[in-house]
C-alpha atoms as a PDB file:
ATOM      1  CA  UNK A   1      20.458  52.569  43.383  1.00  0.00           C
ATOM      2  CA  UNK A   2      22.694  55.389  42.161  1.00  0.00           C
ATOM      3  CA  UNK A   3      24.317  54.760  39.042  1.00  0.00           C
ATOM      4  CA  UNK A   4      28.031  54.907  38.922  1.00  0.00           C
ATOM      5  CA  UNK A   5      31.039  53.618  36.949  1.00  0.00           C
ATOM      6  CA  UNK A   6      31.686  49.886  37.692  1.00  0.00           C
ATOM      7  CA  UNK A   7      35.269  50.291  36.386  1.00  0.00           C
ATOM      8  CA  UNK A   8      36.018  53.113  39.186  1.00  0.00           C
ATOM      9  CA  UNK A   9      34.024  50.816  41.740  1.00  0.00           C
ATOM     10  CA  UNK A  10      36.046  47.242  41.105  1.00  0.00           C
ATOM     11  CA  UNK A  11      39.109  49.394  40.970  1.00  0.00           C
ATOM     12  CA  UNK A  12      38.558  50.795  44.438  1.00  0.00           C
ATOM     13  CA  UNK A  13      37.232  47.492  45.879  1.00  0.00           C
ATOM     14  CA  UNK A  14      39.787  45.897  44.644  1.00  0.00           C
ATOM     15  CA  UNK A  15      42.534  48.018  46.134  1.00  0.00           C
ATOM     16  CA  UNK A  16      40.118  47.411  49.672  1.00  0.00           C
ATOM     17  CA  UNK A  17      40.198  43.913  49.143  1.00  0.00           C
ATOM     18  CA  UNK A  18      44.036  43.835  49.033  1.00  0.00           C
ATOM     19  CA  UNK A  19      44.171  46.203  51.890  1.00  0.00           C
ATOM     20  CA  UNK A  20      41.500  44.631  54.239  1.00  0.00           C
ATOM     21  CA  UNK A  21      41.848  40.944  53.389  1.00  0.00           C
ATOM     22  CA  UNK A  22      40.293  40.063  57.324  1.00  0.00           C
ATOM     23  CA  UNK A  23      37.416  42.058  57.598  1.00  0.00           C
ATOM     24  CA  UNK A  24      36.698  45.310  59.243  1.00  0.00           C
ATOM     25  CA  UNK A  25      34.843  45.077  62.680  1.00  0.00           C
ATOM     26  CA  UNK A  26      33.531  49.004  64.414  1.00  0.00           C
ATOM     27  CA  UNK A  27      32.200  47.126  67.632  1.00  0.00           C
ATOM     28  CA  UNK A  28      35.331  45.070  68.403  1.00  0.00           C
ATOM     29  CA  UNK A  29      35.626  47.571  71.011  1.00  0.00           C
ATOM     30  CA  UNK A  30      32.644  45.131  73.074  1.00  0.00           C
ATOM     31  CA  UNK A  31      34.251  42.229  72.018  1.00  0.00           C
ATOM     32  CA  UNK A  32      38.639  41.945  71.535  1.00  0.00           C
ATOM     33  CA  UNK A  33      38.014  38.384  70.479  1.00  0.00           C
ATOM     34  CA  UNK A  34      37.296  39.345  66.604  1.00  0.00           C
ATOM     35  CA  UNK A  35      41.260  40.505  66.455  1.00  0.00           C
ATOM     36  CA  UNK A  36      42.654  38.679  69.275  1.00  0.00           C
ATOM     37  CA  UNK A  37      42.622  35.508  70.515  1.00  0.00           C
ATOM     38  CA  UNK A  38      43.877  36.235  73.861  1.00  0.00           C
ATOM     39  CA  UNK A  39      40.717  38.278  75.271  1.00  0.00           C
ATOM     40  CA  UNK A  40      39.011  34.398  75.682  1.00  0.00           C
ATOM     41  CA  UNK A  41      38.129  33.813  79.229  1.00  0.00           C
ATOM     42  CA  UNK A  42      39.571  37.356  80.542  1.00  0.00           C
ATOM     43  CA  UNK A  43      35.912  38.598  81.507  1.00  0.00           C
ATOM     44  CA  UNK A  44      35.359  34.983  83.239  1.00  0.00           C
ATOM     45  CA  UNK A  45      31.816  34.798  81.544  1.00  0.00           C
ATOM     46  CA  UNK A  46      30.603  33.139  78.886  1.00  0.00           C
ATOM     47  CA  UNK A  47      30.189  35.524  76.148  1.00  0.00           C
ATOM     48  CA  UNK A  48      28.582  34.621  72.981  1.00  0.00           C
ATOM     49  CA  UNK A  49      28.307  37.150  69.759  1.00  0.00           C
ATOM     50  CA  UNK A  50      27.078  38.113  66.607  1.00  0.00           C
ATOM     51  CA  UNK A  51      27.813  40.519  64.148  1.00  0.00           C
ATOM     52  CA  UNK A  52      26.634  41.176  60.768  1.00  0.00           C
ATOM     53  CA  UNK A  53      28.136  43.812  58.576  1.00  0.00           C
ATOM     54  CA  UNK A  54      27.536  45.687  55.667  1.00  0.00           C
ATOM     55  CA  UNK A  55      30.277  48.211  53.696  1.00  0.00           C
ATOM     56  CA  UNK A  56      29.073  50.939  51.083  1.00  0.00           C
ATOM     57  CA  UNK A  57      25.277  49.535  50.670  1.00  0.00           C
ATOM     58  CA  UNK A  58      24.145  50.263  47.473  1.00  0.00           C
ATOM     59  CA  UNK A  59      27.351  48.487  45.743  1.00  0.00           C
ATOM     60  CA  UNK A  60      27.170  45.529  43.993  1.00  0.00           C
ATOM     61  CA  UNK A  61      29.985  42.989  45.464  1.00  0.00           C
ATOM     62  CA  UNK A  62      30.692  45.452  48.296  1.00  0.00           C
ATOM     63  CA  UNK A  63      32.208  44.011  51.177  1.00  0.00           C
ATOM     64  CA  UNK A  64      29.552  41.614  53.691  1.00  0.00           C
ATOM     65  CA  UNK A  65      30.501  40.339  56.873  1.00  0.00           C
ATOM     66  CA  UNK A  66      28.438  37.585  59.359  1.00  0.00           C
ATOM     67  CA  UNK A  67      30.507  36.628  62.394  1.00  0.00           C
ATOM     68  CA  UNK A  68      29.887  34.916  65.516  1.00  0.00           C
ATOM     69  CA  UNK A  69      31.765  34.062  68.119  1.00  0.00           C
ATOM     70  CA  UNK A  70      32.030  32.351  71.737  1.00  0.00           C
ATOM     71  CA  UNK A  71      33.992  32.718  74.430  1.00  0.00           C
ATOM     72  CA  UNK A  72      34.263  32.236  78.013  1.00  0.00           C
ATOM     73  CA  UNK A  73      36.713  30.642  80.803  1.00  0.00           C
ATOM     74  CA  UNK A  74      37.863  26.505  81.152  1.00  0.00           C
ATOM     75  CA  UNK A  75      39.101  27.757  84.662  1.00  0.00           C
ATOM     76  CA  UNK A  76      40.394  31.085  86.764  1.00  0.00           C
ATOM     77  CA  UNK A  77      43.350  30.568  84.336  1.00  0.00           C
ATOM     78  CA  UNK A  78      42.453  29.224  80.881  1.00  0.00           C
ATOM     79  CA  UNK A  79      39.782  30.883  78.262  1.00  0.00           C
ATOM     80  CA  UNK A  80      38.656  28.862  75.181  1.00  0.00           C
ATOM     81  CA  UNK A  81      36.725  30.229  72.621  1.00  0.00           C
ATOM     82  CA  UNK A  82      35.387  29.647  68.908  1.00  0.00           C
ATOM     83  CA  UNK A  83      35.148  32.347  65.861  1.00  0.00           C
ATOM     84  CA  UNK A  84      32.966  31.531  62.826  1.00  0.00           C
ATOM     85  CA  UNK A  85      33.565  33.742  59.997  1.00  0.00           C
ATOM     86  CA  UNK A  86      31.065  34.442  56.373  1.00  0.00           C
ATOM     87  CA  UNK A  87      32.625  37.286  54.488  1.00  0.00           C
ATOM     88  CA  UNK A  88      31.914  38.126  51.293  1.00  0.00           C
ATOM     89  CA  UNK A  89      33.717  40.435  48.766  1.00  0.00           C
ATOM     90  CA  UNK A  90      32.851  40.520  44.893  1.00  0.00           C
ATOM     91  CA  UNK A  91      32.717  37.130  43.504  1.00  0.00           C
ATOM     92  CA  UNK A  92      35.181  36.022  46.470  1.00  0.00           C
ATOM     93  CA  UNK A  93      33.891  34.453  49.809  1.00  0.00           C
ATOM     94  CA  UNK A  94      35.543  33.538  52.381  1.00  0.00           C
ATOM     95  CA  UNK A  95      34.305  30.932  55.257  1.00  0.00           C
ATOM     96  CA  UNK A  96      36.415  30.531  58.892  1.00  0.00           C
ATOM     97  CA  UNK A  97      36.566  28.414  61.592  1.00  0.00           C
ATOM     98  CA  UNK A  98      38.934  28.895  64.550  1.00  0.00           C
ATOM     99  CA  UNK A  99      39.349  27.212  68.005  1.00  0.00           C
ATOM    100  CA  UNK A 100      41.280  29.401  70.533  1.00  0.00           C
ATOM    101  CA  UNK A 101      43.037  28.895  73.516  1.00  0.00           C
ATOM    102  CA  UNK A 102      44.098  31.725  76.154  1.00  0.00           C
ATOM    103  CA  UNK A 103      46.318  31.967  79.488  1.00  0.00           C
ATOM    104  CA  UNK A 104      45.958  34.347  81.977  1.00  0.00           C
ATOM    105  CA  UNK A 105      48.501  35.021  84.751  1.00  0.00           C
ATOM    106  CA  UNK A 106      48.450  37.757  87.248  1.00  0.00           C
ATOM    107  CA  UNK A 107      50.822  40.818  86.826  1.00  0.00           C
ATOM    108  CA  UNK A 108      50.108  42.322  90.597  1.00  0.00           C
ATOM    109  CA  UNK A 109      46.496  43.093  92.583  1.00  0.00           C
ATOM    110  CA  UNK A 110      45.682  44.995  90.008  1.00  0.00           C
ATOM    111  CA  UNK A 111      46.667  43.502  86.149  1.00  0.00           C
ATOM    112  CA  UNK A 112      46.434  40.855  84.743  1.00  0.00           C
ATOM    113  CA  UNK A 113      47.999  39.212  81.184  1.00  0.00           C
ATOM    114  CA  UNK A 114      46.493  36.803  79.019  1.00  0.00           C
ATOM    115  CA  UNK A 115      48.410  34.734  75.843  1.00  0.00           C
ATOM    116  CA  UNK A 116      45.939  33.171  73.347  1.00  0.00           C
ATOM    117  CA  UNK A 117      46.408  31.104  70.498  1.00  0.00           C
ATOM    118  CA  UNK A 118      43.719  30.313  67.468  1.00  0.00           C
ATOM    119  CA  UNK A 119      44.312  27.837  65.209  1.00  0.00           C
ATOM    120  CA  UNK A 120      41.936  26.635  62.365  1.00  0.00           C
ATOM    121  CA  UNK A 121      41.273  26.786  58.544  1.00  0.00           C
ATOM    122  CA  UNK A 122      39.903  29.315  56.308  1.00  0.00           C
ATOM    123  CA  UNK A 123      37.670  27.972  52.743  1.00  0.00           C
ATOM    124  CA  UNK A 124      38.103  30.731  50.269  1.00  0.00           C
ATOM    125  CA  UNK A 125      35.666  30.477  47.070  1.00  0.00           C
ATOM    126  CA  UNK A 126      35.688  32.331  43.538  1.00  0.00           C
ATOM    127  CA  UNK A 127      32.889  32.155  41.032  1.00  0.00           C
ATOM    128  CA  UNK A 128      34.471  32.748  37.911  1.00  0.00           C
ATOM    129  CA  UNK A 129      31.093  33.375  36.220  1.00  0.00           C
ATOM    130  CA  UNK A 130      31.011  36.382  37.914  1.00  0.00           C
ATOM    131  CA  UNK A 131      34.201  37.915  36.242  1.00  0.00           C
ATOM    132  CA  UNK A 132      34.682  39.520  33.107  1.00  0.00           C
ATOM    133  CA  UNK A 133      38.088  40.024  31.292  1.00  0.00           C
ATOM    134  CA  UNK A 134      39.195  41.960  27.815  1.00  0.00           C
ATOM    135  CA  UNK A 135      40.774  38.370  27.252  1.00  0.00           C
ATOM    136  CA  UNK A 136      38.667  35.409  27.044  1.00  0.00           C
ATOM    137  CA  UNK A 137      41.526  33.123  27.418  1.00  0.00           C
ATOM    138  CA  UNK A 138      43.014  35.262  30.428  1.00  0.00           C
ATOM    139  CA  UNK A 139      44.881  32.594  32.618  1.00  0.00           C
ATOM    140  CA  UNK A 140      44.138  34.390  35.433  1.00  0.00           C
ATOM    141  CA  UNK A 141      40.814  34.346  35.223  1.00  0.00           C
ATOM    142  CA  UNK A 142      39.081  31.081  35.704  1.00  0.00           C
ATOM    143  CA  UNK A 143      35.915  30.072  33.598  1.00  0.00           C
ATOM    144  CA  UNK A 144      34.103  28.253  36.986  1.00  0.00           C
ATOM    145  CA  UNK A 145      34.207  28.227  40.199  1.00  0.00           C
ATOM    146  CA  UNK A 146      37.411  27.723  42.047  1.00  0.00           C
ATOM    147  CA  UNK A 147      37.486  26.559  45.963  1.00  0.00           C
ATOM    148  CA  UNK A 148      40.894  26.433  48.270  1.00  0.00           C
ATOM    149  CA  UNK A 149      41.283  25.383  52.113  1.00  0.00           C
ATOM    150  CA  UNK A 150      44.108  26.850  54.303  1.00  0.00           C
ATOM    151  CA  UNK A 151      45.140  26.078  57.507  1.00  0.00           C
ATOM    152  CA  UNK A 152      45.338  29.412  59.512  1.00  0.00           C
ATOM    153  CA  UNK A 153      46.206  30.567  62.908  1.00  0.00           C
ATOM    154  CA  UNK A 154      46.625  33.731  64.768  1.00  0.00           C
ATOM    155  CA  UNK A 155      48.334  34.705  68.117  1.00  0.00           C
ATOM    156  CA  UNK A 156      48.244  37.493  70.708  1.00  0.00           C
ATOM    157  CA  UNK A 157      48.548  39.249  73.988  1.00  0.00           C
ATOM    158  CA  UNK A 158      46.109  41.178  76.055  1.00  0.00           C
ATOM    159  CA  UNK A 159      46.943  43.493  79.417  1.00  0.00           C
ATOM    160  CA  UNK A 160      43.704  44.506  81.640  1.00  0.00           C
ATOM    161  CA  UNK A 161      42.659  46.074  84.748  1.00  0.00           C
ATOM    162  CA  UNK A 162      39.513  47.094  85.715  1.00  0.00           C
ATOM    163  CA  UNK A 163      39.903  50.282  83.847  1.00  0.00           C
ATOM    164  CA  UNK A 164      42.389  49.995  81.189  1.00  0.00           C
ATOM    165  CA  UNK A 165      43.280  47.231  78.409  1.00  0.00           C
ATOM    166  CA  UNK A 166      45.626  47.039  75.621  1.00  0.00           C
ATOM    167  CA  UNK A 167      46.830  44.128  73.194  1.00  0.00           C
ATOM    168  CA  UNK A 168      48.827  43.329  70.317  1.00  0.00           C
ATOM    169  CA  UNK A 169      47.952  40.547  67.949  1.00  0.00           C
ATOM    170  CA  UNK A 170      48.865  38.725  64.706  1.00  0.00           C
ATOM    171  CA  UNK A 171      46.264  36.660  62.257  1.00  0.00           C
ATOM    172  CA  UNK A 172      47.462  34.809  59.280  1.00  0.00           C
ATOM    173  CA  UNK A 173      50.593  33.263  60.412  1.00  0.00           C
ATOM    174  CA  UNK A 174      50.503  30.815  57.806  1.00  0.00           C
ATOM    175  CA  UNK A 175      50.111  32.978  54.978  1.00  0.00           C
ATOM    176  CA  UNK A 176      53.094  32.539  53.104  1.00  0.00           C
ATOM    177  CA  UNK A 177      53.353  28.919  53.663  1.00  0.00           C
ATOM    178  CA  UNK A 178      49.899  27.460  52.617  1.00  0.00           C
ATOM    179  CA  UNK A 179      48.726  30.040  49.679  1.00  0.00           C
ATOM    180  CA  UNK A 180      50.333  28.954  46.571  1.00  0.00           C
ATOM    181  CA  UNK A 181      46.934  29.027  44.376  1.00  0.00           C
ATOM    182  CA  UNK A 182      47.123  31.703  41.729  1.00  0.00           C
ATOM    183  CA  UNK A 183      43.530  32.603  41.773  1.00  0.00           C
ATOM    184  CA  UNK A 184      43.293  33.562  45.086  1.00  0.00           C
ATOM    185  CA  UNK A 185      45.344  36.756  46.596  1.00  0.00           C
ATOM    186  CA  UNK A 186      47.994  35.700  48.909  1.00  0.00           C
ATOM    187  CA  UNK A 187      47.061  36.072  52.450  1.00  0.00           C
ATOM    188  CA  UNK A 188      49.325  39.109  54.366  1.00  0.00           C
ATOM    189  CA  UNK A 189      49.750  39.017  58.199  1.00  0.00           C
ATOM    190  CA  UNK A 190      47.879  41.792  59.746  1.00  0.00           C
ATOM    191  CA  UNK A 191      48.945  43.284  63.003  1.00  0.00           C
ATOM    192  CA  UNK A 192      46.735  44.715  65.902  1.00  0.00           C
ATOM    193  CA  UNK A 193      47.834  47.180  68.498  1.00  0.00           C
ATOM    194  CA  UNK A 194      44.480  48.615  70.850  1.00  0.00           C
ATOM    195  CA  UNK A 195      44.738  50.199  74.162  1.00  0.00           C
ATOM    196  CA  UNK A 196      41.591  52.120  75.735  1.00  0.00           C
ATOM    197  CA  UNK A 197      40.786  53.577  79.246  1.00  0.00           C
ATOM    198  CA  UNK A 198      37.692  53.939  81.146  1.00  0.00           C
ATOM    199  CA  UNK A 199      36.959  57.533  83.022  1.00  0.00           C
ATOM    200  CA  UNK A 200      34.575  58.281  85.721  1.00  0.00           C
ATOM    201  CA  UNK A 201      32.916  61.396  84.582  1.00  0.00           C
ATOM    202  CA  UNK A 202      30.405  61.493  87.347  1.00  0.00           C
ATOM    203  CA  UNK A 203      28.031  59.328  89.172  1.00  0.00           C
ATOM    204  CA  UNK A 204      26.110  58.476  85.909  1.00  0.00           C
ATOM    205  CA  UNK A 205      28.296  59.694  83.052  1.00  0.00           C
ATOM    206  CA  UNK A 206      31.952  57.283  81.939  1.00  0.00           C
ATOM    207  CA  UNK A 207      34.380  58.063  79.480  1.00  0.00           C
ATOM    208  CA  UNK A 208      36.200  55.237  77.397  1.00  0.00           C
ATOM    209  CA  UNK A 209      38.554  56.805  74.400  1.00  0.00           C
ATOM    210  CA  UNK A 210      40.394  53.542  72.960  1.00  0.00           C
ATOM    211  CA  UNK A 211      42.418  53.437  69.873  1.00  0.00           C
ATOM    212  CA  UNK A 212      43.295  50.574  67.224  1.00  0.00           C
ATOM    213  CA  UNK A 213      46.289  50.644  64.945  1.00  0.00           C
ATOM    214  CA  UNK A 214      45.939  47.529  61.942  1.00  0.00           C
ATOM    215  CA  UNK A 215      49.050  47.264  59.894  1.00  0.00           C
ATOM    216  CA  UNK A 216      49.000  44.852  56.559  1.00  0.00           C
ATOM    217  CA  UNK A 217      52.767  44.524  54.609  1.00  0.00           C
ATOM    218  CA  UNK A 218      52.634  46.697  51.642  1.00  0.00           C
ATOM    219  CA  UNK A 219      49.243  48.207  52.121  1.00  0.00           C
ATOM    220  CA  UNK A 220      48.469  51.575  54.023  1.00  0.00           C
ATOM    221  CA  UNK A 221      47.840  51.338  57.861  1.00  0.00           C
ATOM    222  CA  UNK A 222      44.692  51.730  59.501  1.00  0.00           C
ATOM    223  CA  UNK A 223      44.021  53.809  62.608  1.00  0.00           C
ATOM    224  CA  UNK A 224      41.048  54.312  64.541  1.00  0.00           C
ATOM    225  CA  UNK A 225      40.278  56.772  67.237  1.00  0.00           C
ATOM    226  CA  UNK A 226      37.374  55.806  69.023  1.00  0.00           C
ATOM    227  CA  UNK A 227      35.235  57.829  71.813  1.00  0.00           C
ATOM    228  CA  UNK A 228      32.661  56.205  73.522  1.00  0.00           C
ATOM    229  CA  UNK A 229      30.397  57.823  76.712  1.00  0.00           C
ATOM    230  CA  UNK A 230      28.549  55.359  79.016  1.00  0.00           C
ATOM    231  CA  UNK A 231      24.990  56.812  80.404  1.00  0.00           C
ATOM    232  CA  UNK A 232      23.521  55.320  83.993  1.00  0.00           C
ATOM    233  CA  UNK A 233      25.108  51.783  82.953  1.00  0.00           C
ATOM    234  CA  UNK A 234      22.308  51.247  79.623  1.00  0.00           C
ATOM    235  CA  UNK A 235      23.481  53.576  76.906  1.00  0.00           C
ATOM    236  CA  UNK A 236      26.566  53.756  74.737  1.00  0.00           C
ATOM    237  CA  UNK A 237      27.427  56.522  72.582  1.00  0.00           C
ATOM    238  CA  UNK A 238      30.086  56.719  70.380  1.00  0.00           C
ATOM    239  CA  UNK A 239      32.084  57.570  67.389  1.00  0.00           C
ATOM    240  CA  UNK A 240      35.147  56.514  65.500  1.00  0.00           C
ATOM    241  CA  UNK A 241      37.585  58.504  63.036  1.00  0.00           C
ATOM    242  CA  UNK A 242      39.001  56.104  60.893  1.00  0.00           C
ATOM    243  CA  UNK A 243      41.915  57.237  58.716  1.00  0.00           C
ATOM    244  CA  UNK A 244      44.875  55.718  56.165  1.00  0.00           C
ATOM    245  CA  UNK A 245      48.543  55.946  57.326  1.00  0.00           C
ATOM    246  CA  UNK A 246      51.944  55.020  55.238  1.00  0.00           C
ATOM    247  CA  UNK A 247      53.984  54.766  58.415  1.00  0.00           C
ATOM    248  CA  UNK A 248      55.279  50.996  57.917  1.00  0.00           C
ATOM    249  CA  UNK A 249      53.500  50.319  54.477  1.00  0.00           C
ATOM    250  CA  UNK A 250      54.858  50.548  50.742  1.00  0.00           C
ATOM    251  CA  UNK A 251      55.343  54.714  50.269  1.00  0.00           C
ATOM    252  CA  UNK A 252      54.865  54.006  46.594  1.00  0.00           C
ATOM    253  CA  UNK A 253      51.415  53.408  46.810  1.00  0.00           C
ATOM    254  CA  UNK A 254      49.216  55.905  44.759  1.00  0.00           C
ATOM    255  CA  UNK A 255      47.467  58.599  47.073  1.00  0.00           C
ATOM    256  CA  UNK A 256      44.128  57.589  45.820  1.00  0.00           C
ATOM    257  CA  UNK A 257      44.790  54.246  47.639  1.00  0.00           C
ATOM    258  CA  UNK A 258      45.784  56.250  50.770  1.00  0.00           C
ATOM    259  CA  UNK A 259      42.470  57.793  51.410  1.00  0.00           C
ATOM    260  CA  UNK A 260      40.077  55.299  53.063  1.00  0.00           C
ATOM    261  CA  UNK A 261      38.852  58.252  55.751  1.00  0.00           C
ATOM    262  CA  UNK A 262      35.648  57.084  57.467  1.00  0.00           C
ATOM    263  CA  UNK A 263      33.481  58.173  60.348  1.00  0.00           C
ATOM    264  CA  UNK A 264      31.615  55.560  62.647  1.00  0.00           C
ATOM    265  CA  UNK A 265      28.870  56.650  64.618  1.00  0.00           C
ATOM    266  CA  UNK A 266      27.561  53.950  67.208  1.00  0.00           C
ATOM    267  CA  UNK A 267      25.109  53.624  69.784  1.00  0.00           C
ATOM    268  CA  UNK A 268      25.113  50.030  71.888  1.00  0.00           C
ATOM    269  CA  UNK A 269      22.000  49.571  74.620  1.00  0.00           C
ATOM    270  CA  UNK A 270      22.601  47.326  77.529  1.00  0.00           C
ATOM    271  CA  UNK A 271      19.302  45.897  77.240  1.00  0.00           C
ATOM    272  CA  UNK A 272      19.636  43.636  80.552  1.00  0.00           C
ATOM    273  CA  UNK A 273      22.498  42.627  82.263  1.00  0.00           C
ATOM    274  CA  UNK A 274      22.615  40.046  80.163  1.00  0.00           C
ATOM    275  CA  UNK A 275      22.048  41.021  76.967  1.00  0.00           C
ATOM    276  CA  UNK A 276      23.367  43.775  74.573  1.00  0.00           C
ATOM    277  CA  UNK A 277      22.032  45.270  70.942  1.00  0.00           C
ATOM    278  CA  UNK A 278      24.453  47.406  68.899  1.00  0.00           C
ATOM    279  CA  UNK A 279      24.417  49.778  65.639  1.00  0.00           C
ATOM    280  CA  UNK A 280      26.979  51.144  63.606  1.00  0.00           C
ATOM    281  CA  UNK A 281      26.998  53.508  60.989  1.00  0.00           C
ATOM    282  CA  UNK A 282      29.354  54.413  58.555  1.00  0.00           C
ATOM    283  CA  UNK A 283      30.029  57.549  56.595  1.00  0.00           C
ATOM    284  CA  UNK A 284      32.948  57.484  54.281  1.00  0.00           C
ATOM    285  CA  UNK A 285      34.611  60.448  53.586  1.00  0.00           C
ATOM    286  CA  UNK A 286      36.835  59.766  50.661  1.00  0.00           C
ATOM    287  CA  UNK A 287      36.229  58.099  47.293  1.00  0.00           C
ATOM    288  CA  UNK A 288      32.466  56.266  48.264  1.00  0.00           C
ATOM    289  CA  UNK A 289      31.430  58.948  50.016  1.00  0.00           C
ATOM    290  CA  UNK A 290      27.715  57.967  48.792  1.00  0.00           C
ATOM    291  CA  UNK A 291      27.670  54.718  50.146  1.00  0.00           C
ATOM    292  CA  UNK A 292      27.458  54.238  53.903  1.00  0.00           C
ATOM    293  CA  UNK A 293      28.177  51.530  56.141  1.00  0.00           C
ATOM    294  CA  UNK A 294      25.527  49.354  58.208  1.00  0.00           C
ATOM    295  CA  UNK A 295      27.097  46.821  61.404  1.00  0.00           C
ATOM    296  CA  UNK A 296      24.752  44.973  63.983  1.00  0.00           C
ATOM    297  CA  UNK A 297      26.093  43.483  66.905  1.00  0.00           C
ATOM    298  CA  UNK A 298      24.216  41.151  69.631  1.00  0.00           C
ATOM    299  CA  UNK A 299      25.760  40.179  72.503  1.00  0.00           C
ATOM    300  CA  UNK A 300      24.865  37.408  75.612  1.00  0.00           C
ATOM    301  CA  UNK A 301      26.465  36.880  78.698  1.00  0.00           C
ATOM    302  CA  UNK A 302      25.964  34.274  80.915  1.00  0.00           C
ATOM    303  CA  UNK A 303      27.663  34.379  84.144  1.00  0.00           C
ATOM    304  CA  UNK A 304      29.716  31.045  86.017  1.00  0.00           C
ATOM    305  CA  UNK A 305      28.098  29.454  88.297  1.00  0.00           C
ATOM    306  CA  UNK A 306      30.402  29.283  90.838  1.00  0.00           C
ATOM    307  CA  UNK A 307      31.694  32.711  92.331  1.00  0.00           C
ATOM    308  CA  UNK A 308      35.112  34.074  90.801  1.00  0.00           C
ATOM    309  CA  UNK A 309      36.839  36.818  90.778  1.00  0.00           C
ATOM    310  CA  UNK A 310      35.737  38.953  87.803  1.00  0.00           C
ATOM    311  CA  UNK A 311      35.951  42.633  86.560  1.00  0.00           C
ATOM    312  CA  UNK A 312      33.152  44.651  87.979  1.00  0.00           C
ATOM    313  CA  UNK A 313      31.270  45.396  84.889  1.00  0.00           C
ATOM    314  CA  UNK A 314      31.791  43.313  81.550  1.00  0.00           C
ATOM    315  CA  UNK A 315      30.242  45.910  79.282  1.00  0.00           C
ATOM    316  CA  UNK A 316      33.286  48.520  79.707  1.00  0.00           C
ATOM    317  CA  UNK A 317      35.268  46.288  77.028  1.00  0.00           C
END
């Protein structure tokens, strides 16, 4: 492993772990349900998935993420769904466990709208044997392991068509009424806007460009611009540009913290119908330039029994 100064590494995932306190997903673009709660049931299959993710290998206490999730209809108009979460930062961890609920009505013929709710509790751990301080008697700093459950819930709203989505969401509703604990970071709300479009570039070839704008009070926003090309129905290929904003965020922030540019190339293979295998890779092109980023993503579908409407391919998002 390359050697490099700790105290410029804890500073700069520390300032990450402040500014993504929910974890950071590339393939969310296969499956909504990581950042909002209201994409359960809207495919009207049971989708289950699993990601596992890995940001700047090579650091020690860089950022680790295992999710899985499942989600599928109750009936033409209701979706439930469940999200596990295991993330990892540091000597912090972070266990979640969320039930959601989702309503779908019909716009027109053509869109439809779906409201979902997720309520559950989060388990936040820190192993104090795994800090150090200049003070031994630092307050702050606890000598063992310290452990903290939260209720949590998140909300949102997601518009589809056969060819076009877009949804707005909010996750840690609760956070300024349960986190009171002073060894553990208060929770911020983070907001999710995404829209994307699918393109018929011929008979073999389809374009989806989507984009995702993350907003966290007093931390810089997050925007990614994704392209993604679909090949004879099997093959994805895609990138993201990933890129810090102050638009709604605390202008005071030093610049260094503004800079969290990233490139995210991905490839996803439609292995059956029924099953999907993803791969993301990270390059970062600001201050861990040298340490890239690894995310796996399996996906199953299993289709209802009885016939339903449903969108005519549930691989375009």
């Amino acid at each position: 492993m390359k050697r490099i100064s700790y105290i410029t590494v804890l500073i700069l995932i520390a300032a990450s772990c402040f500014a993504q306190q929910n974890p950071f997903y590339n393939q969310y673009i296969f499956n909504e349900l990581v950042i909002n709660p209201a994409y359960a049931g809207t495919k009207q299959i049971i989708n289950a998935n699993a990601i596992l993710s890995k940001q700047w290998a090579g650091v020690d206490g860089s950022p680790m993420t295992q999710t899985v999730s499942v989600e599928g209809p109750a009936s033409e108009k209701v979706g439930l769904g469940l999200h596990l979460i295991n993330d990892h930062i540091g000597a912090q961890s972070h266990q979640g466990l969320f039930g959601i609920y989702s309503y779908k009505i019909n716009v027109n013929e053509k869109y439809k709208v779906s409201f979902g709710l997720a309520a559950g509790a989060s388990y936040f751990s820190l192993d104090g044997t795994k800090l150090t301080t200049s003070s031994p008697d630092d307050p702050a700093v606890p000598k063992t392991s310290e452990h903290k459950l939260y209720l949590d819930s998140k909300a949102g709203i997601f518009l589809y068509s056969e060819r076009l989505y877009a949804g707005f969401s909010i996750s840690d509703l609760f956070s300024d009424v349960f986190n009171r604990d002073p060894f553990f970071v208060k929770q911020s709300r983070h907001y999710y806007l995404t829209t994307g479009y699918l393109f018929d570039l011929s008979p073999t070839l389809k374009f989806k460009p989507s984009f995702l704008f993350k907003h966290v009070y007093k931390s810089p926003s997050n925007i990614d611009l994704n392209a993604y090309l679909l090949y004879n129905q099997r093959f994805w290929f895609g990138a993201t540009y990933r890129f810090g904003s102050v638009i709604f965020g605390n202008k005071r922030i030093d610049n260094t913290l503004k800079s969290r540019d990233a490139i995210v190339l991905m490839l996803d293979y439609n292995v059956t119908e029924k099953f999907r295998l993803g791969y993301a890779y990270t390059v970062t092109t600001s201050a861990l330039k040298n340490f890239s980023g690894h995310e796996i993503s399996l996906s199953y579908f299993i289709p209802r029994m009885e016939p339903v409407k449903k969108m005519n391919n549930i691989r375009y998002f």
